[in-house]
Protein backbone atom coordinates (compact mmCIF):
# COMPACT_ATOMS: atom_id res chain seq x y z
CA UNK A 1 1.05 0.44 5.48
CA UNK A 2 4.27 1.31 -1.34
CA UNK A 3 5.66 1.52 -4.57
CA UNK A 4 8.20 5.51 -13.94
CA UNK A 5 8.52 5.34 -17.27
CA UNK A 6 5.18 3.83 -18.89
CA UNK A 7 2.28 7.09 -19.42
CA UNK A 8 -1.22 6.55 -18.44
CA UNK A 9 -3.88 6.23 -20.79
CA UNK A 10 -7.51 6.49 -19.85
CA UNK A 11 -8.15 2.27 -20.50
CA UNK A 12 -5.09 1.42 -18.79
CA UNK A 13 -5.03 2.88 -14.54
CA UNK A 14 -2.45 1.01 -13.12
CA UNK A 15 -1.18 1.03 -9.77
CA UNK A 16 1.92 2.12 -9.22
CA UNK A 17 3.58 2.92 -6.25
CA UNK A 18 6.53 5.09 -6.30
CA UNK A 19 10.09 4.18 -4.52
CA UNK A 20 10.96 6.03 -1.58
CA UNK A 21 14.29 6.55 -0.51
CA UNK A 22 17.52 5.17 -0.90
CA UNK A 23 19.82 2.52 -0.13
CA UNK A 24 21.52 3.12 3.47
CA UNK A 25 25.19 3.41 3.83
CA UNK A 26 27.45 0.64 3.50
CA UNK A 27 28.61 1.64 7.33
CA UNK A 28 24.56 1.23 8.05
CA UNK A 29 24.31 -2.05 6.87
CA UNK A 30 25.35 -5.11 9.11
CA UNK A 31 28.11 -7.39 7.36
CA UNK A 32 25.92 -10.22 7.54
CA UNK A 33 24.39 -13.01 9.96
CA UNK A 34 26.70 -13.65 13.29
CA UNK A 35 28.28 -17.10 13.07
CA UNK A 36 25.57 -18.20 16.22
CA UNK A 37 22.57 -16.83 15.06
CA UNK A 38 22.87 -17.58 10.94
CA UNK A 39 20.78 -20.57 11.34
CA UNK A 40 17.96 -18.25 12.57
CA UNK A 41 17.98 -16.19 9.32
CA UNK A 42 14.99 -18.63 8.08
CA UNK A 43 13.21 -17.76 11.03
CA UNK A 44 13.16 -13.57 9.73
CA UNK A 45 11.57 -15.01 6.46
CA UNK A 46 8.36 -16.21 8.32
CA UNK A 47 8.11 -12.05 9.42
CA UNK A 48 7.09 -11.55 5.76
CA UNK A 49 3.72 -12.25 4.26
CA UNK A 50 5.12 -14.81 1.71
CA UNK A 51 7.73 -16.65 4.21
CA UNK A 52 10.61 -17.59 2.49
CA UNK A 53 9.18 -18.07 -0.91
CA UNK A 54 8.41 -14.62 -1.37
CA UNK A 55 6.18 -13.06 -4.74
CA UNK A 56 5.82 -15.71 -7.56
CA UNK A 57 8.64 -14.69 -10.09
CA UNK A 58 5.88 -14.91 -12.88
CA UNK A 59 1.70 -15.58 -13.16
CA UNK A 60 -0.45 -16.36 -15.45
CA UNK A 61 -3.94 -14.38 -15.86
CA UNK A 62 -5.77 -12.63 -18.13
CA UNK A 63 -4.94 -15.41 -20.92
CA UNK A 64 -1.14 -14.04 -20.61
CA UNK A 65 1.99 -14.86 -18.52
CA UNK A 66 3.28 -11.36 -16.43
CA UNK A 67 6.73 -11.55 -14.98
CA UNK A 68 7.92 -10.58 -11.68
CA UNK A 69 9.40 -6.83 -12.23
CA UNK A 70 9.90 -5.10 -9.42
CA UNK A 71 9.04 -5.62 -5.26
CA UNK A 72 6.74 -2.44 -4.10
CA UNK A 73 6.13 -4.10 -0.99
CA UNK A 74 6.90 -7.00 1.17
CA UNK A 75 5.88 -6.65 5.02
CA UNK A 76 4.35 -8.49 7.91
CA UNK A 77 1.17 -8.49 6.32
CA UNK A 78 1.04 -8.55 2.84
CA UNK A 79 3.22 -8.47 -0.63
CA UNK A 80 2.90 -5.99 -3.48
CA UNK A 81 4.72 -6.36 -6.91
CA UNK A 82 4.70 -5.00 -10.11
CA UNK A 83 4.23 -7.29 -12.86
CA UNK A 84 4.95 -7.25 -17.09
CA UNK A 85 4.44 -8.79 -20.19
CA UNK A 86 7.56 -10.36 -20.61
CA UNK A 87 6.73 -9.57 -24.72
CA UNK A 88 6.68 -6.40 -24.16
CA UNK A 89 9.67 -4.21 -24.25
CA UNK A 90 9.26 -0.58 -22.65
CA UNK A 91 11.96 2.13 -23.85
CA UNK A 92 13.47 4.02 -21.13
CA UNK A 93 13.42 7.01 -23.11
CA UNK A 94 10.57 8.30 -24.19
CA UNK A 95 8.19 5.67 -22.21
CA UNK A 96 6.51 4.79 -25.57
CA UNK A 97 5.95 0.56 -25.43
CA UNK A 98 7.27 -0.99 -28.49
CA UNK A 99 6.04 -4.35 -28.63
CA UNK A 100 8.22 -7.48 -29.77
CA UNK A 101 8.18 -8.36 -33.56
CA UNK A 102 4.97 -10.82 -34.06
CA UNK A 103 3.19 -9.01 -31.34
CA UNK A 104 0.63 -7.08 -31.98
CA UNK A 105 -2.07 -7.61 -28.91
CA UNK A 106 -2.73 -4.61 -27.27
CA UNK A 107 -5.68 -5.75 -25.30
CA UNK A 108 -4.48 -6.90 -22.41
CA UNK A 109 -2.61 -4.53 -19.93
CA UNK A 110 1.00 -4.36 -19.83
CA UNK A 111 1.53 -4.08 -16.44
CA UNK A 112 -0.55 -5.23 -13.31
CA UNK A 113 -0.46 -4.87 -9.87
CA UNK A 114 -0.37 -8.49 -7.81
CA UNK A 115 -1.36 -8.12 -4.27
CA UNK A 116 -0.77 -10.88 -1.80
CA UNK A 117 -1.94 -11.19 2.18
CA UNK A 118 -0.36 -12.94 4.61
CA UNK A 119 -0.08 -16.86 3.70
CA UNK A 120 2.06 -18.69 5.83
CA UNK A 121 0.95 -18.80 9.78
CA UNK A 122 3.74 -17.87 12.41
CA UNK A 123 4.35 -19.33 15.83
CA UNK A 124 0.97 -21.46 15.72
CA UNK A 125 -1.36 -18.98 15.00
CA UNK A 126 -3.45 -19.26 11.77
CA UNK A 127 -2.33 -16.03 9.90
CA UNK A 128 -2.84 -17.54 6.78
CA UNK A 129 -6.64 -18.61 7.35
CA UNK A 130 -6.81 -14.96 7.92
CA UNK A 131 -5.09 -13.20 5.32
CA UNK A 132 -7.24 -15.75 2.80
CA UNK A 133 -10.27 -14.10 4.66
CA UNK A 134 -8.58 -10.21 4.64
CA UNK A 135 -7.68 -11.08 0.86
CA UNK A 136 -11.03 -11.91 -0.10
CA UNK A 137 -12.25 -9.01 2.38
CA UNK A 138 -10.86 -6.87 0.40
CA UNK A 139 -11.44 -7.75 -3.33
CA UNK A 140 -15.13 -7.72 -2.16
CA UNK A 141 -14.53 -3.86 -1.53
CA UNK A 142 -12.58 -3.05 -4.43
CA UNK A 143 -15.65 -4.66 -6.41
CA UNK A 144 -18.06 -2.23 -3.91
CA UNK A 145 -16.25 0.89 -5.90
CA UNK A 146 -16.39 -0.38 -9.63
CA UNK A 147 -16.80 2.97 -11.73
CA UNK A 148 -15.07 5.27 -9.33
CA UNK A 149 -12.18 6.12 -11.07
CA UNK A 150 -9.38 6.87 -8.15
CA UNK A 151 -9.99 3.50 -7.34
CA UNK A 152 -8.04 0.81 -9.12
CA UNK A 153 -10.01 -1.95 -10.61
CA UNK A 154 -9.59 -5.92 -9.68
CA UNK A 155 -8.93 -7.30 -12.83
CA UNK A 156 -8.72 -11.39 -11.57
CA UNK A 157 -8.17 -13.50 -8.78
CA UNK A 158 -5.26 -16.03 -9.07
CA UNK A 159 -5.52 -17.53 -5.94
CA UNK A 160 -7.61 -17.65 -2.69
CA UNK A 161 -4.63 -15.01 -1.22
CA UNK A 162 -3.49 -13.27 -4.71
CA UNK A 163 -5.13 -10.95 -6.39
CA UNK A 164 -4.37 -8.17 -9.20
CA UNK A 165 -5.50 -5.17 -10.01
CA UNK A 166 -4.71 -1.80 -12.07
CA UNK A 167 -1.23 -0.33 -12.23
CA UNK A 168 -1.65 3.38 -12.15
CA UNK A 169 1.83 5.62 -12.91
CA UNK A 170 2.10 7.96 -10.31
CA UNK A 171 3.52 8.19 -6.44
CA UNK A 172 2.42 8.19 -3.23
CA UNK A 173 2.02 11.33 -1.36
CA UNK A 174 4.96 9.59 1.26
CA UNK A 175 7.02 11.05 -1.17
CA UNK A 176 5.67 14.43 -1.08
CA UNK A 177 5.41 14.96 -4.84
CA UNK A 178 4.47 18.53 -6.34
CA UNK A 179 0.90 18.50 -6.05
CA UNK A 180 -1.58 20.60 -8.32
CA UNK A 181 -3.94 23.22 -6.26
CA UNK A 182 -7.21 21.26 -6.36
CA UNK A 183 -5.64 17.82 -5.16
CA UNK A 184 -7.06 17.39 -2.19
CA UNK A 185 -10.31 18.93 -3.42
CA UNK A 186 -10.74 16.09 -5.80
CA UNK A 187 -9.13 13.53 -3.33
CA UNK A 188 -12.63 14.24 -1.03
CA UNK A 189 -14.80 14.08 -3.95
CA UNK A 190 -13.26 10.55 -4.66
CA UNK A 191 -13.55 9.90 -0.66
CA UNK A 192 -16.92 10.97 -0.80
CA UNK A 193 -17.82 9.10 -3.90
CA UNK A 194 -16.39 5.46 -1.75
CA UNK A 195 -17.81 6.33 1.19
CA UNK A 196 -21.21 6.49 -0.70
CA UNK A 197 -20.91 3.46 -1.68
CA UNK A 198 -21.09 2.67 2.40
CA UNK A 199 -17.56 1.80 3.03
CA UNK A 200 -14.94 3.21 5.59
CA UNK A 201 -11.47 3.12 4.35
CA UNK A 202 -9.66 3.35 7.74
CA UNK A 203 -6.26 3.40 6.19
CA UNK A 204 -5.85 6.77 5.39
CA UNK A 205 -3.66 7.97 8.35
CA UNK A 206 -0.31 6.15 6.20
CA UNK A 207 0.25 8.82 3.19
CA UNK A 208 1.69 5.70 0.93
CA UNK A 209 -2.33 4.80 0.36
CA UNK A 210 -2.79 8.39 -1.48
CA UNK A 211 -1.31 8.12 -5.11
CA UNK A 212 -1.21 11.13 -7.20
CA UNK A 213 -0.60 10.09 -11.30
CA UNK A 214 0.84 11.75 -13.83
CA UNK A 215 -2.02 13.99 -14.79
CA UNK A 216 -2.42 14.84 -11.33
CA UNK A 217 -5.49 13.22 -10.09
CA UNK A 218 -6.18 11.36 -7.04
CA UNK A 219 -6.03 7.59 -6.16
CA UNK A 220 -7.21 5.36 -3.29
CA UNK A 221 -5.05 2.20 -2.61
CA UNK A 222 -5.14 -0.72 -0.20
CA UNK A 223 -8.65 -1.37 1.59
CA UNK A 224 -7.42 -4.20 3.35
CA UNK A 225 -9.06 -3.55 6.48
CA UNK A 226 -11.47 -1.25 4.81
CA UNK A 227 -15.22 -2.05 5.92
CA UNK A 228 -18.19 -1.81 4.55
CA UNK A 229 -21.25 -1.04 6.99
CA UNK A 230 -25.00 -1.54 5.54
CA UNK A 231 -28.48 -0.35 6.52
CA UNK A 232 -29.21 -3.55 8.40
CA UNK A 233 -25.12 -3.49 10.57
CA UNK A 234 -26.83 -2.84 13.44
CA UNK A 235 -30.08 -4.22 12.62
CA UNK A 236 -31.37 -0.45 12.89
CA UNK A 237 -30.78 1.81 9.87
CA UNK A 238 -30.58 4.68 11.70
CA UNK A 239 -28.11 3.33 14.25
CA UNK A 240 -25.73 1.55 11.16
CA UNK A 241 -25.65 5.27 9.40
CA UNK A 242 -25.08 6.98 12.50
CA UNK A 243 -21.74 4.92 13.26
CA UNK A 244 -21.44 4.78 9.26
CA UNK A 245 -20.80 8.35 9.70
CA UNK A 246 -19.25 8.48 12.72
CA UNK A 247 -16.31 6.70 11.53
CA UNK A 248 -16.27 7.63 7.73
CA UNK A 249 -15.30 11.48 9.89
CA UNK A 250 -11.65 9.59 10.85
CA UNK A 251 -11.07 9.52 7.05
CA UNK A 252 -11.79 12.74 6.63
CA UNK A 253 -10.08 13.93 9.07
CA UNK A 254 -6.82 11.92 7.65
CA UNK A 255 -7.12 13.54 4.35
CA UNK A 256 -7.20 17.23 5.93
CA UNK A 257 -4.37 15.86 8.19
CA UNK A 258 -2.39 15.17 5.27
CA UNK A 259 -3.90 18.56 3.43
CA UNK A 260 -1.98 20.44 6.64
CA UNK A 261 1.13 19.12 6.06
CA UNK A 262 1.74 19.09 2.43
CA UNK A 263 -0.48 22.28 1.43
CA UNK A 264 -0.68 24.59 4.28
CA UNK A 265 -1.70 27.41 2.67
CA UNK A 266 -4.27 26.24 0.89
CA UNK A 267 -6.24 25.02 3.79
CA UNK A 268 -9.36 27.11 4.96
CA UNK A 269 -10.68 27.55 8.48
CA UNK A 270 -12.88 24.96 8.19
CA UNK A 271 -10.64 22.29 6.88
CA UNK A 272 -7.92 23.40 9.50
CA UNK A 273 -10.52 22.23 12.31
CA UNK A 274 -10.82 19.15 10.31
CA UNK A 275 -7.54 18.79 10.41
CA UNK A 276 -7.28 18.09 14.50
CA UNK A 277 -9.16 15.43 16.38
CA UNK A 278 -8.84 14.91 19.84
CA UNK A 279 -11.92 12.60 20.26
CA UNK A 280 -11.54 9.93 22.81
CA UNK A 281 -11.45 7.54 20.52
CA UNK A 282 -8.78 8.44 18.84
CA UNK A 283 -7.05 9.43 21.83
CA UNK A 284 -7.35 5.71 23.20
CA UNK A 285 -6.29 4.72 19.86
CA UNK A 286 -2.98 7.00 20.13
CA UNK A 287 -2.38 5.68 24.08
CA UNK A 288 -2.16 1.88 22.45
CA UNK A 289 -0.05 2.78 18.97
CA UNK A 290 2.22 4.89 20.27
CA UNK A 291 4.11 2.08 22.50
CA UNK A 292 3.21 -0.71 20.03
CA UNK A 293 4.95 1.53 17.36
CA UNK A 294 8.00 1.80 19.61
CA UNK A 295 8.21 -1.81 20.93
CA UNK A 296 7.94 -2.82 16.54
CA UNK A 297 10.43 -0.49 15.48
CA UNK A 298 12.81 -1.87 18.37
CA UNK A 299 12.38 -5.72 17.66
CA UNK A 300 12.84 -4.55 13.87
CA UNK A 301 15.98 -3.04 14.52
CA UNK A 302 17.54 -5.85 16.92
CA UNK A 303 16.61 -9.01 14.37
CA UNK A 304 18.56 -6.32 11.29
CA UNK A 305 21.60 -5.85 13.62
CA UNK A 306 21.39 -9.67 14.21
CA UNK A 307 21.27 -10.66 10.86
CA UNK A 308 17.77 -12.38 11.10
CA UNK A 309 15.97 -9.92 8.93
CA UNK A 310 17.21 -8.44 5.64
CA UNK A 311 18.09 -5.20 4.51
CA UNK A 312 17.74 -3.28 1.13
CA UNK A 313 19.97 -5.55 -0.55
CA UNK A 314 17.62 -8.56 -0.60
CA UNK A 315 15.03 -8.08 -3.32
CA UNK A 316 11.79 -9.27 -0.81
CA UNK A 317 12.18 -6.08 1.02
CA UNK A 318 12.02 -2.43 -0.02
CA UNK A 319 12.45 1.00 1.47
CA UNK A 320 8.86 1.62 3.20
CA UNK A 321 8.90 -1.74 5.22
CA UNK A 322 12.86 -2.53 5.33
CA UNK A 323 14.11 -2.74 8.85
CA UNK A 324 16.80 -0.02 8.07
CA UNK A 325 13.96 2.47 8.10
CA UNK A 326 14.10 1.85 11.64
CA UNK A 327 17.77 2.26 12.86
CA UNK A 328 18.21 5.62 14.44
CA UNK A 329 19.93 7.19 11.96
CA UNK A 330 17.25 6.43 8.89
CA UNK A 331 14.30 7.04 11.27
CA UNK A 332 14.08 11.15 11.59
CA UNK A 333 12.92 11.11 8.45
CA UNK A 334 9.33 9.14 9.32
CA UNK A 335 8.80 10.83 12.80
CA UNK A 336 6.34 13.83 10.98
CA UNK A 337 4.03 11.44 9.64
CA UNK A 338 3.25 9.88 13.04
């Protein structure tokens, strides 16, 4: 499961995902597509959400045009990019916007976030029926948590797979960014603030959907698969808040996870029992990652030394999903977090 020069205000939470990472070695790098398979370099498009097209250099919402700035994100399963008011100039100095002359509309937000799941299918199978259905899955749940503030805020739909949402300036705790003493404190009071809203996030366990902003508070990103579970789930209320409960525990138990390995000391006794889980459930969940995770990261690495995917210097990629994470000598870096 992405990704710094414009402050926050309190109207304008943005998401922003920090970069991660740099560009590999030239000697990591492959020179380029073999002679016999460079007519399958199309094919490696189709592994990303947007095929070959990639993210729409510019959209229109909002009653403004936003231009493509920046790739966050560009996987199997969905696109991220950062987006600007082209009439907008931002100095690189003191991050103060300084709008065109004849502009003077501050209304609208500078920046957005544009989110895109999966729309083109691959080998036959209807991906991009689904990622319309994940896509409006998940707008539904960002709507469930209007008024929490560490979660960002749809702000329009552009398209039955496109949507965009708040930019906030920060980074993700992949990055391991100095964090203040009470982070994670105020990371479970927003957790328990979404999950009263009866929704499980279940995508806590990747570190890249925990933002931290510049005044140090907490953000939630990406509810993609995020679910929400009523009173009447299981037709029973007490059996739908039971499993409600049951599984809102596995986000918990990511946060303190993530609690143990960025703030150690700060972690009580209590947390620190949090912080293991050795249910069965999980443990069946482990026994079927663990190879899948292996088998991915190999396939990703054979197509990059083939030439069939890209590498950092293609602009539809970027460092947390680019196959170079995965060659041996990029991938030490990752193995903590698993």
């Amino acid at each position: 499961m992405e990704m710094h020069t414009e402050p926050s205000t309190a109207g304008d939470r943005y998401t922003k995902l920090p970069e991660r990472g740099s560009a590999p070695a030239p000697s990591d790098r492959p020179p380029g597509p073999a002679t016999g398979t460079r007519h399958l370099h199309w094919f490696g498009r189709y592994f990303y959400a947007c095929g070959a097209q990639g993210l729409p250099p510019q959209i229109t919402c909002l009653g403004a045009v936003y231009a493509l700035e920046r790739v966050l994100k560009h996987d199997f399963h969905a696109a991220t990019g950062l987006y600007k008011r082209p009439e907008f100039e931002v100095s690189s100095g003191n991050g103060e916007v300084n709008p065109l002359p004849g502009v003077s509309d501050f209304k609208r937000p500078i920046r957005l976030i544009g989110k895109i799941n999966r729309r083109t299918h691959f080998c036959l199978l209807p991906l991009g029926l689904i990622g319309r259905l994940l896509s409006r899955s998940e707008v539904r749940n960002l709507q469930r948590c209007e008024g929490i503030a560490a979660v960002p805020r749809v702000l329009a739909r552009i398209d039955p797979h496109m949507y965009v949402y708040e930019y906030i300036e920060g980074w993700s705790l992949h990055e391991k960014p100095p964090l203040p003493a009470d982070f994670f404190d105020r990371l479970v009071v927003a957790l328990g603030q979404v999950h009263a809203r009866n929704l499980v996030h279940f995508d806590l366990h990747k570190p890249g959907n925990i933002l931290i902003d510049t005044e140090g508070r907490p953000h939630l990103i990406d509810f993609q698969i995020a679910r929400h579970i009523g009173e009447r789930f299981l037709l029973a209320r007490r059996l739908s808040a039971g499993l409600r409960r049951w599984l809102q525990s596995y986000d918990l138990y990511h946060v303190y996870k993530h609690k143990r390995r960025l703030q150690p000391e700060l972690l009580t006794e209590a947390e620190k029992r949090l912080s293991y889980n050795h249910s069965l459930a999980l443990e069946i969940h482990r026994v079927i990652a663990r190879p899948y995770k292996k088998i991915r990261r190999a396939s990703l690495r054979y197509l990059y030394a083939k030439g069939i995917l890209t590498g950092t210097q293609d602009s539809g990629t970027c460092a947390e999903t680019n196959p170079v994470r995965w060659t041996k000598t990029n991938s030490d870096a990752d193995k903590e977090y698993e």
